[in-house]
Protein backbone atom coordinates (compact mmCIF):
# COMPACT_ATOMS: atom_id res chain seq x y z
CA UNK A 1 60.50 247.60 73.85
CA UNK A 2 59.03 248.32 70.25
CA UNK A 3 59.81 246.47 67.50
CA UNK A 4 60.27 249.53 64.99
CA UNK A 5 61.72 253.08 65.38
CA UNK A 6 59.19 255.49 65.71
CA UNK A 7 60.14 258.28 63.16
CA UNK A 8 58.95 262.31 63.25
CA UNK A 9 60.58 265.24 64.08
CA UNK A 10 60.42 264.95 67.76
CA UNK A 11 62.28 261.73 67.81
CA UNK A 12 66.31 261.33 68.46
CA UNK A 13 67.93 257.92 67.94
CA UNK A 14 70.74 256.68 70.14
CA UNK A 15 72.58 253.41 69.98
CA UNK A 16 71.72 250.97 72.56
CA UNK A 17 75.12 250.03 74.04
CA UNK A 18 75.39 246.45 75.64
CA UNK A 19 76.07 247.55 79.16
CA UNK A 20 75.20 248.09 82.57
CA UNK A 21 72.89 250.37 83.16
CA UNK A 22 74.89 252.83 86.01
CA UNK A 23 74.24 256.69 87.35
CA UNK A 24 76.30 258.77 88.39
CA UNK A 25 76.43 261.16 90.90
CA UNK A 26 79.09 263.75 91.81
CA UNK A 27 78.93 266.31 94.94
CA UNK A 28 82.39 267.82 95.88
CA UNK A 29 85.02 265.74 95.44
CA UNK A 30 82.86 262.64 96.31
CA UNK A 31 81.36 260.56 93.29
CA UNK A 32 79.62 257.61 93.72
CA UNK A 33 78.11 254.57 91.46
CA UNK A 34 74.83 253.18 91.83
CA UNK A 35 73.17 250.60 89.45
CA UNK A 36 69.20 251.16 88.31
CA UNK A 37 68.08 249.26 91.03
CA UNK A 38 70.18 251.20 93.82
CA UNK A 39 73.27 248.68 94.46
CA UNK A 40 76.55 250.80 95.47
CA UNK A 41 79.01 249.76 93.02
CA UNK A 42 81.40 252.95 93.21
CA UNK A 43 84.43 250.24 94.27
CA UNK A 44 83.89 248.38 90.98
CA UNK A 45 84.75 251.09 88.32
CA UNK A 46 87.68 252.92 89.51
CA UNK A 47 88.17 254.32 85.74
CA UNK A 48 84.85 256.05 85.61
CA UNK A 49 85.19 257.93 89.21
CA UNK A 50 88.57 259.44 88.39
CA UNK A 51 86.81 260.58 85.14
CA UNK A 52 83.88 262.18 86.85
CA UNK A 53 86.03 263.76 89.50
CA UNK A 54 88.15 265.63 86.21
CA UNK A 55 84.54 267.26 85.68
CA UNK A 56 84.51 270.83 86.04
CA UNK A 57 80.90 271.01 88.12
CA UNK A 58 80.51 270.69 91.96
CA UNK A 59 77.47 268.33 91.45
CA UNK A 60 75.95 266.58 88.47
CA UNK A 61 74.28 263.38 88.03
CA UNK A 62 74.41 261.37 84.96
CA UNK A 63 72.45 258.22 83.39
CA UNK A 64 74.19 256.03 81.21
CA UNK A 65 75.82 252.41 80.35
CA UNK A 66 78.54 250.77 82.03
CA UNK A 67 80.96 249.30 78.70
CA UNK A 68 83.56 247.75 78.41
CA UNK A 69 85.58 248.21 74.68
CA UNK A 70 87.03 244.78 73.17
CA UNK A 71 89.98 244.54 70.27
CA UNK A 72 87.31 245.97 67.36
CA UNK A 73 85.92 248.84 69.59
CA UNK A 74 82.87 247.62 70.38
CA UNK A 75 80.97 247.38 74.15
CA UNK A 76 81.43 243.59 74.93
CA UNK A 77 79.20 242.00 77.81
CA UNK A 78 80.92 239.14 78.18
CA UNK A 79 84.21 241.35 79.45
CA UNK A 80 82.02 244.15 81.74
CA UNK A 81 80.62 240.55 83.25
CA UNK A 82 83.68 238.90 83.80
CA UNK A 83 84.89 242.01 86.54
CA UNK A 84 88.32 240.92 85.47
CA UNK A 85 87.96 244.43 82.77
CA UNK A 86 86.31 246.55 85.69
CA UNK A 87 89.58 248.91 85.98
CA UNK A 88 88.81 249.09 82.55
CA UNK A 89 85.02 250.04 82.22
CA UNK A 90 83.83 253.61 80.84
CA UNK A 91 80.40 255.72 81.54
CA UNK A 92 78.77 256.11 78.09
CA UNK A 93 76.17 259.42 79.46
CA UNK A 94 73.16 259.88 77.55
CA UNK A 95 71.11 261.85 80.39
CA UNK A 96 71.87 264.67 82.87
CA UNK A 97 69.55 264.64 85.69
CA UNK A 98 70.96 267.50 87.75
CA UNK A 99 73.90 270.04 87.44
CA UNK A 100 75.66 272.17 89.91
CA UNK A 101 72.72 271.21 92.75
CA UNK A 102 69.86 272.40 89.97
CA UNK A 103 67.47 269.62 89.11
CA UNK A 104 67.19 269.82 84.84
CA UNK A 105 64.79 266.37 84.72
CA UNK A 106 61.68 268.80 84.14
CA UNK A 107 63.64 270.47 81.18
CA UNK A 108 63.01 268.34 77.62
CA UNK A 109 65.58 266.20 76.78
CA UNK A 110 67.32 268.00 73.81
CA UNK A 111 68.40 270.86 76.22
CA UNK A 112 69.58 268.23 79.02
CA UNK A 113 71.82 266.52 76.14
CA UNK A 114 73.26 269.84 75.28
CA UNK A 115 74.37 270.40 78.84
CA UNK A 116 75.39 267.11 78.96
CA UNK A 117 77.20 267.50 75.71
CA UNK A 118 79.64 270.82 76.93
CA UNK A 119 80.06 269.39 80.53
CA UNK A 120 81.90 265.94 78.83
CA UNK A 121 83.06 268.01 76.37
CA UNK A 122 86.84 268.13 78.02
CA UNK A 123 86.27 264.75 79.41
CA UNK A 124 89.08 262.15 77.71
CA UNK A 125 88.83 258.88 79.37
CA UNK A 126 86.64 257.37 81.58
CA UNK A 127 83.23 258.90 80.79
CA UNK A 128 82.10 260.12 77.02
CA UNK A 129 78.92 261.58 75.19
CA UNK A 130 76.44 259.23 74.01
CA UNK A 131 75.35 260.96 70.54
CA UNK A 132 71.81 261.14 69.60
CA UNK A 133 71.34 261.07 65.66
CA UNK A 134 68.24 263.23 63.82
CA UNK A 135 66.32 261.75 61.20
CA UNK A 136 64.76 258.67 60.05
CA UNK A 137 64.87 256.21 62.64
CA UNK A 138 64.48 252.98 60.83
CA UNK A 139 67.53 253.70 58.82
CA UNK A 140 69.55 254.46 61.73
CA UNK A 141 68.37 250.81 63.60
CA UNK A 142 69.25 248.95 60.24
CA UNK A 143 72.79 250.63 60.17
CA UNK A 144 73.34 249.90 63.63
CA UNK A 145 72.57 246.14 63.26
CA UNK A 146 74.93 246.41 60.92
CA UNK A 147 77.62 247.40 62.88
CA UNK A 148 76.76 245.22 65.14
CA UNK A 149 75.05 246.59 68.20
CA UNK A 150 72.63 245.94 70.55
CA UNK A 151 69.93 248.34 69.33
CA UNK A 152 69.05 251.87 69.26
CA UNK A 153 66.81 253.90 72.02
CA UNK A 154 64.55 256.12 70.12
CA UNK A 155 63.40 259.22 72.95
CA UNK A 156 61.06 262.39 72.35
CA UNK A 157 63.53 264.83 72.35
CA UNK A 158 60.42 267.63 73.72
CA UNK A 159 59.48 266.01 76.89
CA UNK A 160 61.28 265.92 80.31
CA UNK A 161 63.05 262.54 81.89
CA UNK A 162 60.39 259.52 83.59
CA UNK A 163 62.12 257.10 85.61
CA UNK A 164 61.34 253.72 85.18
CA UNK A 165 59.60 252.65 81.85
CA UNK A 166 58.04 254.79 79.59
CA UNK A 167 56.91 255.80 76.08
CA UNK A 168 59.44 258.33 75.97
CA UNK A 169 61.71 256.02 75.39
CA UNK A 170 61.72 253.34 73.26
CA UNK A 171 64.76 250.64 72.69
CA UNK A 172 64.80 248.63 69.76
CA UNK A 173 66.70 245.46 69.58
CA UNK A 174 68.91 244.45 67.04
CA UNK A 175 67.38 240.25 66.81
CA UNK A 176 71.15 239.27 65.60
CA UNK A 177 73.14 240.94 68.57
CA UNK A 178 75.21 239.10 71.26
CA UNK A 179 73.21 240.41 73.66
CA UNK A 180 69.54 238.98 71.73
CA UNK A 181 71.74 235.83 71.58
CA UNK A 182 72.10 235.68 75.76
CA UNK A 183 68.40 236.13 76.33
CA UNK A 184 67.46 233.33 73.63
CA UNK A 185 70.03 230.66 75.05
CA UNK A 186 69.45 231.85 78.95
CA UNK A 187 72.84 232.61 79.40
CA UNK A 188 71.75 236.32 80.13
């Protein structure tokens, strides 16, 4: 975690949505759901394997956040946690890992968002594009506090995908979110 965007040109600024963090992985007609630590949750989110099955590719696997919308539009924790909502829980994708049995991790992350980008890009409901935004990061972070998210992930847009931790990708917390507010009262 950093406590300011980075800014240059190689840097691309997504929101940090206040999520689960979930891939997933299609082969066939067969998609399944596995959280970053492995757990098989493909039961739990019936909404984002019919989306992924609509997905004109034999095989892909994606990286993104579990969210749940409330009333305003905006992911809320409190109803992705409740699993009452889970019928009701969308993939937000900001990474493609492989496509159509081709690994792209070694390929720099700009060109795996634009493949991401036109795969989704017929996609209505269930799974959606997670935008990254160009320019000056610490602008971006103060408008997204704003709005009220979690946070942005600044990532070098010239450098292939690291699992686990890295440098490559940076989140930035907004200190006023709901999600700040869980961690500070331990109700995380």
């Amino acid at each position: 975690m950093a406590k300011l965007a980075p800014v240059g040109p190689d840097w691309v600024y997504e929101i940090k949505h206040d999520g689960y963090r979930l891939m997933v992985r299609k082969h066939d007609d067969r998609v399944r759901v596995f959280t970053r630590r492995g757990a098989d949750w493909t039961a739990r989110f019936p909404r984002i394997i019919q989306a992924a099955r609509k997905i004109k590719a034999t095989s892909f696997l994606l990286d993104g956040e579990g969210i749940v919308y409330d009333g305003k539009g905006m992911p809320n924790f409190a109803l992705l946690h409740s699993r009452e909502y889970d019928n009701e829980v969308s993939l937000c994708a900001f990474d493609l890992l492989e496509l159509a049995g081709t690994e792209v991790r070694k390929q720099p992350l700009d060109e795996r968002k634009s493949l991401l980008a036109d795969l989704l890009m017929k996609v209505k409901d269930g799974v959606e594009f997670n935008e990254h935004i160009e320019g000056a990061g610490p602008m971006i972070f103060e408008h997204a506090c704003k709005l009220g998210h979690e946070g942005i992930v600044a990532k070098r847009k010239d450098l292939p995908y690291e699992s686990g931790r890295s440098r490559r990708w940076l989140k930035i917390k907004n200190p006023h979110s709901p999600a700040a507010k869980r961690v500070e009262d331990g109700s995380f």
